[in-house]
N, C-alpha and C. Protein backbone atom coordinates (compact mmCIF):
# COMPACT_ATOMS: atom_id res chain seq x y z
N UNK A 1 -15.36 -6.74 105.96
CA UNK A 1 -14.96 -5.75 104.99
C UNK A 1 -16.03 -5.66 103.91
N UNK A 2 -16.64 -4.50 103.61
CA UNK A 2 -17.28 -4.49 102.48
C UNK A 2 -16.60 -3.67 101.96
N UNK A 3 -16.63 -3.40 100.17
CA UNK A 3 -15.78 -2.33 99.14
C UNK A 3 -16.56 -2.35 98.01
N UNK A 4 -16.71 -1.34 97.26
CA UNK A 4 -16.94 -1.03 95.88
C UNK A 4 -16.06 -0.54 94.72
N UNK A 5 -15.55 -0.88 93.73
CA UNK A 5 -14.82 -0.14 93.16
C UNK A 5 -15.86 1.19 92.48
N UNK A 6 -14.95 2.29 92.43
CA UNK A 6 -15.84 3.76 91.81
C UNK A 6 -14.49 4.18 90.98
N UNK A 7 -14.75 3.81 89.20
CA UNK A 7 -13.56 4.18 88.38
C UNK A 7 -12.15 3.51 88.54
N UNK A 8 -11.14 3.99 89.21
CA UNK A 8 -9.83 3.21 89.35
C UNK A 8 -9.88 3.14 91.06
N UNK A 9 -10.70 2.91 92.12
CA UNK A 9 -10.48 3.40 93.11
C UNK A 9 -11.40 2.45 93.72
N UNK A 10 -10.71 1.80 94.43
CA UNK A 10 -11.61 0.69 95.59
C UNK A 10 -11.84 1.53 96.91
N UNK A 11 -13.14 1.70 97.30
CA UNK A 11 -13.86 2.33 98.80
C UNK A 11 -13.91 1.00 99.57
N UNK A 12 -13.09 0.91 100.60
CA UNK A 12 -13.78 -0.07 101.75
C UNK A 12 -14.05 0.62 102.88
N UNK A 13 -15.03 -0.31 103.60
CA UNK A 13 -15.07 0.17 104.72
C UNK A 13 -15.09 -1.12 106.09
N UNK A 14 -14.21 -1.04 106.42
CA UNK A 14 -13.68 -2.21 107.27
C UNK A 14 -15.00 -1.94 108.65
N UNK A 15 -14.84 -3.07 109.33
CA UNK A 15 -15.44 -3.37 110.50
C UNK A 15 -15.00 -3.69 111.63
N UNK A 16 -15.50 -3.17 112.82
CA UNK A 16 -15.12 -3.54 114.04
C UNK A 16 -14.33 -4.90 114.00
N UNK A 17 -13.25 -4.93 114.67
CA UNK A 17 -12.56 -6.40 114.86
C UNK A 17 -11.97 -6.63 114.29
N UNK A 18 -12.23 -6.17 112.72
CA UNK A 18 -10.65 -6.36 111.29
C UNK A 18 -9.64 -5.19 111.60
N UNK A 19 -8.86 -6.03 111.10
CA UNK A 19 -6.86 -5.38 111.08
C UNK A 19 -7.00 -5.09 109.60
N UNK A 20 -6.45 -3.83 109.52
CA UNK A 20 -6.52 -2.84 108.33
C UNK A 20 -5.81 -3.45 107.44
N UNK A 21 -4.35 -4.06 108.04
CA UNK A 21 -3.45 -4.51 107.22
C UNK A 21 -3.63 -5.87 106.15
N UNK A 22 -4.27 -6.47 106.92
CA UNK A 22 -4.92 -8.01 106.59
C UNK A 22 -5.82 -7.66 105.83
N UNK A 23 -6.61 -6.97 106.11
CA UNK A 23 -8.26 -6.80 104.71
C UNK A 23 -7.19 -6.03 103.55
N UNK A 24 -6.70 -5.05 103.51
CA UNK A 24 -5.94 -4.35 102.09
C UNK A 24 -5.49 -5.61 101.87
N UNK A 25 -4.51 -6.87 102.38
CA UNK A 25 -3.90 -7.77 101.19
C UNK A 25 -4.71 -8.03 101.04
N UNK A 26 -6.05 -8.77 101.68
CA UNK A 26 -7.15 -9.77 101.03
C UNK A 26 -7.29 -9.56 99.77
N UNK A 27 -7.87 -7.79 99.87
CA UNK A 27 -8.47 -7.01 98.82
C UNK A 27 -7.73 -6.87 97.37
N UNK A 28 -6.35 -6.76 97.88
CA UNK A 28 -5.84 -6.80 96.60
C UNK A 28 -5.24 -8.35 95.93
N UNK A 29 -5.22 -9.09 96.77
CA UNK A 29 -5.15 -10.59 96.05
C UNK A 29 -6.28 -10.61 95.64
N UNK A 30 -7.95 -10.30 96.18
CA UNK A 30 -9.35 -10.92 94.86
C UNK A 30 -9.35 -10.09 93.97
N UNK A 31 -8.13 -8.36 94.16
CA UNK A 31 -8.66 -8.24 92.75
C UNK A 31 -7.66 -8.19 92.02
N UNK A 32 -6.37 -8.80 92.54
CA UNK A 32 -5.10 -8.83 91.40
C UNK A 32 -4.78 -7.29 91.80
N UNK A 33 -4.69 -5.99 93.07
CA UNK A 33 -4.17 -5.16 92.39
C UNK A 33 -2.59 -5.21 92.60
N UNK A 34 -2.16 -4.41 91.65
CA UNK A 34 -0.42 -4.85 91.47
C UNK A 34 0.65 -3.54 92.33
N UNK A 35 -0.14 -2.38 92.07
CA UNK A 35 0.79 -0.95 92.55
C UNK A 35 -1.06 0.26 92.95
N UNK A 36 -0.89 0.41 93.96
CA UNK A 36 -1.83 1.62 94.64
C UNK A 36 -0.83 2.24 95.22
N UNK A 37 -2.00 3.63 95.40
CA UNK A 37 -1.80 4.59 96.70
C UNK A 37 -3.44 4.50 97.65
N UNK A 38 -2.83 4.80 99.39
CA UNK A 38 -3.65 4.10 99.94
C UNK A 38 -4.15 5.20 101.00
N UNK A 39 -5.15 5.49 101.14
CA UNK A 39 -5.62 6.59 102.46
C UNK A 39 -6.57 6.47 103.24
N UNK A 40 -6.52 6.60 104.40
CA UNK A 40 -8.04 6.65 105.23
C UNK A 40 -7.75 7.64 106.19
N UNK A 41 -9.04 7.18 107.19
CA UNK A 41 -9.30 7.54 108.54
C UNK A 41 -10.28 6.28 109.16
N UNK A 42 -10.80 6.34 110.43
CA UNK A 42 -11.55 5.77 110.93
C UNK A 42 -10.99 5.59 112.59
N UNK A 43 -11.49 4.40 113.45
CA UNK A 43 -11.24 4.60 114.97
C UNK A 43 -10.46 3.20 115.09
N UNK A 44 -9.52 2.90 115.90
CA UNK A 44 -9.06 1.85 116.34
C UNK A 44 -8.36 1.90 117.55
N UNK A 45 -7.51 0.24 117.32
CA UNK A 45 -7.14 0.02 118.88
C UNK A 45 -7.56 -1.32 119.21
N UNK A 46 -6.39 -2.07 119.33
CA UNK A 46 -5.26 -1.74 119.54
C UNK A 46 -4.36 -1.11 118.31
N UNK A 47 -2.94 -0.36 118.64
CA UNK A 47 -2.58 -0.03 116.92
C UNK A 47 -1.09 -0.05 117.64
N UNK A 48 -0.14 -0.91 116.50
CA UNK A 48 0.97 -1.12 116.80
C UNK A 48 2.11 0.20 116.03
N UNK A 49 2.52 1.16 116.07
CA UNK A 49 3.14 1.50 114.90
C UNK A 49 5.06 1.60 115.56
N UNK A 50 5.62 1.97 114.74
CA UNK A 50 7.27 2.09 114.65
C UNK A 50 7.85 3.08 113.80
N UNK A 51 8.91 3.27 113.99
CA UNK A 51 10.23 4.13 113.81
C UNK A 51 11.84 3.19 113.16
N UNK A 52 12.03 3.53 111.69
CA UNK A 52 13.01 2.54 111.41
C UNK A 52 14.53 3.03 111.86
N UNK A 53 14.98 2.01 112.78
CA UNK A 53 16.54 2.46 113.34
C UNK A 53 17.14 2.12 112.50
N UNK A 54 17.90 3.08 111.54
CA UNK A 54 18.99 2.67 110.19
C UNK A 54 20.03 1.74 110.81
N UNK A 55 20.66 2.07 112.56
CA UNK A 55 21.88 1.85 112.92
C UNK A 55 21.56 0.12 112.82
N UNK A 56 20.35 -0.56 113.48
CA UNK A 56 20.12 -1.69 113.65
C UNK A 56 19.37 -2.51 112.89
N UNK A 57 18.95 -1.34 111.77
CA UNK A 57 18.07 -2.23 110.77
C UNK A 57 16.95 -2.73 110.79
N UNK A 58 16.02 -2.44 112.10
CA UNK A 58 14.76 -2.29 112.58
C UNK A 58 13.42 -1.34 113.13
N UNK A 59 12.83 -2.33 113.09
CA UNK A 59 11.69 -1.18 113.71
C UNK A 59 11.66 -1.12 114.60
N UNK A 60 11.72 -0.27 115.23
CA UNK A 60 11.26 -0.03 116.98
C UNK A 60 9.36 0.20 116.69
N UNK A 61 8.98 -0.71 117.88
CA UNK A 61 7.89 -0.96 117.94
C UNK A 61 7.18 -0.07 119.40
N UNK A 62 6.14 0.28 119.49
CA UNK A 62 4.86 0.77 120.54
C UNK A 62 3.42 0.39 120.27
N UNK A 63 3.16 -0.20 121.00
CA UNK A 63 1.84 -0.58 121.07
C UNK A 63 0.92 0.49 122.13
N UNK A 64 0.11 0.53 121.09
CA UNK A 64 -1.34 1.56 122.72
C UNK A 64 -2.32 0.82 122.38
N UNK A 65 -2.54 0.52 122.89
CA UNK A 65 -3.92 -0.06 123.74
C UNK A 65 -4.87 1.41 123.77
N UNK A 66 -6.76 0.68 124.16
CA UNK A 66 -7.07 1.87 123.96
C UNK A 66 -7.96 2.11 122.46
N UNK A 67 -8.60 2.86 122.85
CA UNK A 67 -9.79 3.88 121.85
C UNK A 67 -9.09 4.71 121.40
N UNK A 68 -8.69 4.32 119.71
CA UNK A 68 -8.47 6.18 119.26
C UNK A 68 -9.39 6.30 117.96
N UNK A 69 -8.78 7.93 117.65
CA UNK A 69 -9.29 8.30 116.17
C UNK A 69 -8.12 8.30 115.42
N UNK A 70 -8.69 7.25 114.44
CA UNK A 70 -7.62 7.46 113.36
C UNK A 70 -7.74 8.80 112.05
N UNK A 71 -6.34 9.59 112.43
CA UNK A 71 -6.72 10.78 111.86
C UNK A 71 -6.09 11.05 110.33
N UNK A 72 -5.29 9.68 110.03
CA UNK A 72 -4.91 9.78 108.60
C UNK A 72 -4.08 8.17 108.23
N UNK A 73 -4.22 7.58 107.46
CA UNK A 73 -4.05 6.55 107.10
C UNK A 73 -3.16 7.36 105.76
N UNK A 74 -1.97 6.94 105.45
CA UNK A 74 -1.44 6.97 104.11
C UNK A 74 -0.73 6.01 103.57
N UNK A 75 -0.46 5.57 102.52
CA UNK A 75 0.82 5.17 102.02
C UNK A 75 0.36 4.12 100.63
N UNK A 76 0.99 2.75 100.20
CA UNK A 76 1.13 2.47 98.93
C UNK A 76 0.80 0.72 99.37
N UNK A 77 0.99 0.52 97.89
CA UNK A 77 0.71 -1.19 97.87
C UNK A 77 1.59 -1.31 96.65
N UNK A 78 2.37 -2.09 96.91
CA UNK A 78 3.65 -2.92 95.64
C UNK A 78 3.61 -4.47 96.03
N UNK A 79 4.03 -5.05 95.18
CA UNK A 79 4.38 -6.59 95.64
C UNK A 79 5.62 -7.08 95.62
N UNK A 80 5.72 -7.67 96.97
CA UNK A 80 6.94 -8.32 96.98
C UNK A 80 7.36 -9.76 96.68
N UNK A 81 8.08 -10.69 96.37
CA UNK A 81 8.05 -12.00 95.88
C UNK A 81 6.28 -12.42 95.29
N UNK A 82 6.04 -11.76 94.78
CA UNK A 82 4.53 -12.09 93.76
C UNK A 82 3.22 -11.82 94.99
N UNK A 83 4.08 -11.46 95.93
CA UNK A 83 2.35 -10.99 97.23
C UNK A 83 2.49 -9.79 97.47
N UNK A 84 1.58 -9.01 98.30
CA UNK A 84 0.84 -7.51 98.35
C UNK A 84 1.93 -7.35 98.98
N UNK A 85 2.16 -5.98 99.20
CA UNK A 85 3.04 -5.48 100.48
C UNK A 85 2.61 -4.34 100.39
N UNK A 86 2.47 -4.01 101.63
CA UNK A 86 1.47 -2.45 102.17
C UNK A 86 2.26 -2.04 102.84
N UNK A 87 2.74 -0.53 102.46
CA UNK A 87 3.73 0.19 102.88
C UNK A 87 2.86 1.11 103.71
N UNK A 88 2.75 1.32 104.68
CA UNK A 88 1.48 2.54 105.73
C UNK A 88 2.02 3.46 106.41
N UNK A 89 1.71 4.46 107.00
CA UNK A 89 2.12 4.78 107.74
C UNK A 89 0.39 5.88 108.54
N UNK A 90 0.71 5.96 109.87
CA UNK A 90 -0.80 6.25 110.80
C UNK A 90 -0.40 7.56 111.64
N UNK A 91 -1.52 7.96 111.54
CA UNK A 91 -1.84 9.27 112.40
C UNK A 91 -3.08 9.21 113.11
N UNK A 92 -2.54 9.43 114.25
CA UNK A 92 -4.20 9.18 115.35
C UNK A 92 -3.83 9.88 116.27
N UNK A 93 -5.23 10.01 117.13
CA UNK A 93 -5.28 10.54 118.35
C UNK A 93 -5.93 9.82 119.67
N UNK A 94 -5.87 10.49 120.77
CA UNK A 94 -6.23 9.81 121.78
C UNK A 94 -7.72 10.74 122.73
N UNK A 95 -8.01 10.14 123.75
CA UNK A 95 -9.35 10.79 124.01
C UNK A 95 -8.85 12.48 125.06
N UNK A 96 -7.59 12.96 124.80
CA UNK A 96 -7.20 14.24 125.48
C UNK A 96 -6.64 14.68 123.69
N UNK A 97 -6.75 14.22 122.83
CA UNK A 97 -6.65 15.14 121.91
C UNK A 97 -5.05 14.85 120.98
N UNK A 98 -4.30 14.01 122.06
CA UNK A 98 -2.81 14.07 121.83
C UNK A 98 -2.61 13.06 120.66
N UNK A 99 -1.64 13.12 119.42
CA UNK A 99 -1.31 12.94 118.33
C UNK A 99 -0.20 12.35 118.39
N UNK A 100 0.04 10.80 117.78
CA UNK A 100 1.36 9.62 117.79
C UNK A 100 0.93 9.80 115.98
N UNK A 101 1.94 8.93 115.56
CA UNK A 101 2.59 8.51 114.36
C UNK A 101 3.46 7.88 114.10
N UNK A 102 3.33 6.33 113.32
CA UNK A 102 4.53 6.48 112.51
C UNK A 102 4.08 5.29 111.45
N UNK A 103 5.37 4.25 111.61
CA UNK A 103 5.01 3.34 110.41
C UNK A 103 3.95 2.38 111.03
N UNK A 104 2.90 1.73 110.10
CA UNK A 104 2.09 0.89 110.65
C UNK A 104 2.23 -0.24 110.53
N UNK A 105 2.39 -1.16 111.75
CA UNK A 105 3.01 -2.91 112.44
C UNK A 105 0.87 -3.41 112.24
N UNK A 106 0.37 -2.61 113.19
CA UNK A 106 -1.34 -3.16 113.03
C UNK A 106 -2.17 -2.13 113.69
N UNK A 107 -3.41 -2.67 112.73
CA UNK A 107 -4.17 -1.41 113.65
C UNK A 107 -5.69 -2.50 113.32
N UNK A 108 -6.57 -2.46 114.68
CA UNK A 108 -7.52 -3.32 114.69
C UNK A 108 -8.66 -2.29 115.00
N UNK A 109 -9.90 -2.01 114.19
CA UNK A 109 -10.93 -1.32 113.88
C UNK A 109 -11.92 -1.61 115.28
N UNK A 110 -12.21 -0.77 115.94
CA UNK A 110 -12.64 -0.52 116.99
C UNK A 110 -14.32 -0.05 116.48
N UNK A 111 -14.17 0.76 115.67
CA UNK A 111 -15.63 1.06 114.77
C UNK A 111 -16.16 1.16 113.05
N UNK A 112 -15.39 1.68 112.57
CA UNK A 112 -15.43 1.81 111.12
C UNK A 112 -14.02 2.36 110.85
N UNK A 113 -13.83 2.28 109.64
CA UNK A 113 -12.69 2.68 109.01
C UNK A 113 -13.29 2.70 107.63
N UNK A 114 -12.80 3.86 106.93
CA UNK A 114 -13.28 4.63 105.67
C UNK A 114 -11.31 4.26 104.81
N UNK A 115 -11.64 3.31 103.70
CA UNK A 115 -10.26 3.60 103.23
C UNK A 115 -10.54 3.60 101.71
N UNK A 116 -9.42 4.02 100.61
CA UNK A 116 -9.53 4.47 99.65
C UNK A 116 -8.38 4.04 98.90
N UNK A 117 -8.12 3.13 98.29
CA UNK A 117 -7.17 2.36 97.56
C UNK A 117 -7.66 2.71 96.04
N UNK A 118 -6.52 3.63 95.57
CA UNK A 118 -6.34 3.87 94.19
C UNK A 118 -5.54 3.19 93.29
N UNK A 119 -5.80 2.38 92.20
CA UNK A 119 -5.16 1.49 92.02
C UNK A 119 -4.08 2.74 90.23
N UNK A 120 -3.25 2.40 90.35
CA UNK A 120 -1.69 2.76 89.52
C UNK A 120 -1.99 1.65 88.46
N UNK A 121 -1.85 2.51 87.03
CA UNK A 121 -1.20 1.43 85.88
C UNK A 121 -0.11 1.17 85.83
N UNK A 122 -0.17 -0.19 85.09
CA UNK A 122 1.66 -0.84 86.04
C UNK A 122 1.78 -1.83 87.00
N UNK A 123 3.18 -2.35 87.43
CA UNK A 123 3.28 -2.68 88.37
C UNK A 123 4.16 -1.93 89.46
N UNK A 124 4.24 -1.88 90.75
CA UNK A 124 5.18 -1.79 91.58
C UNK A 124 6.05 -3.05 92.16
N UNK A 125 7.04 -2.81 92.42
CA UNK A 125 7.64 -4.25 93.49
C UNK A 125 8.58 -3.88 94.37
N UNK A 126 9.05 -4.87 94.82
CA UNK A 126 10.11 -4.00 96.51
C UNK A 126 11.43 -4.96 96.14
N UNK A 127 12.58 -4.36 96.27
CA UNK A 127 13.40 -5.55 96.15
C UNK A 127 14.49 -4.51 97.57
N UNK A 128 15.17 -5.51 98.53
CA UNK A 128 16.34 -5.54 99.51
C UNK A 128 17.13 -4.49 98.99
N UNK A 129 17.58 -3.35 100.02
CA UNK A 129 18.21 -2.44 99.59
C UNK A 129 19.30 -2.89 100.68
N UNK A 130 20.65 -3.31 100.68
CA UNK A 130 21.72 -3.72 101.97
C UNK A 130 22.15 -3.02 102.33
N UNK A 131 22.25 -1.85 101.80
CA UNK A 131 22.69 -0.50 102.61
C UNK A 131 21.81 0.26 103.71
N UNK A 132 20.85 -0.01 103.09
CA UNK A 132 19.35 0.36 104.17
C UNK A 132 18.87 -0.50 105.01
N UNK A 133 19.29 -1.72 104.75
CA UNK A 133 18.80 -2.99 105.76
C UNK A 133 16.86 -2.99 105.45
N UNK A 134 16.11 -2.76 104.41
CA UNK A 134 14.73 -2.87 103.78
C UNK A 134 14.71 -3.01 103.34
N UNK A 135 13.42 -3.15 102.36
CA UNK A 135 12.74 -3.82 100.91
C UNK A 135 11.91 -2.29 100.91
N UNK A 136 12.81 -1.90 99.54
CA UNK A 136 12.58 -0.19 99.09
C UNK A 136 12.07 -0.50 97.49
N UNK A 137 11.35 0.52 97.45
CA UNK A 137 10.22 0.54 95.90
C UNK A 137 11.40 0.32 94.69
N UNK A 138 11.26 -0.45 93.74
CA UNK A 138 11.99 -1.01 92.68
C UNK A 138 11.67 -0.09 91.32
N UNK A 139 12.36 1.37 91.45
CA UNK A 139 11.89 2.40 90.63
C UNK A 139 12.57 2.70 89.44
């Protein structure tokens, strides 16, 4: 992972073999951040993502295997019990063009990845919602 901060806004750009999910906490435990919003693109694969079943209180999980383009990276960073928690969600494609999505479980950098962590004054945090069966933004 290399990154620069530019104003309120950390640029990384991850490397072949790193998991997206793992370098954002790194990043924000060396620099203390407390509440972002988070965006990219870049290529990966393997990439795990899911769909939350309210009825069962989980994620349904899919894994692809495989070369893609990652065609949008979004979502946030809050902390939960005093550590990062990266809320994601992924948009990619495959080598016929075809387009998956959803929440992001992992995604492992196949070539570069361009990401853009804006860091929020403040804090965010997540606390157990029991009606939802998750850990929802503490607003």
């Amino acid at each position: 992972m290399q990154y620069k901060k530019i104003g309120n806004t950390f640029v990384l750009r991850l490397l072949a073999g790193e998991e997206v999910l793992e370098k954002i906490k790194e990043l924000a435990t060396i620099e203390n951040i407390q509440a972002a919003t988070i965006s990219g693109l870049g290529a990966g694969g393997p990439i795990v993502i899911g769909i939350f079943d309210r009825e069962a209180k989980t994620h349904k999980e899919d894994v692809y295997e495989g070369l893609y383009e990652i065609l949008s990276f979004t979502g946030n960073l809050s902390r939960k019990d005093g550590e990062p928690y990266i809320h994601m969600h992924l948009t990619f494609s495959d080598a016929d063009n075809h387009a998956y999505g959803g929440h992001l479980t992992k995604c492992v950098i196949t070539l570069t990845a361009e990401i853009f962590i804006t860091v929020l004054d403040g804090e965010l945090s997540r606390t157990f919602d029991n009606d939802f069966g998750a850990f929802v933004l503490d607003v």
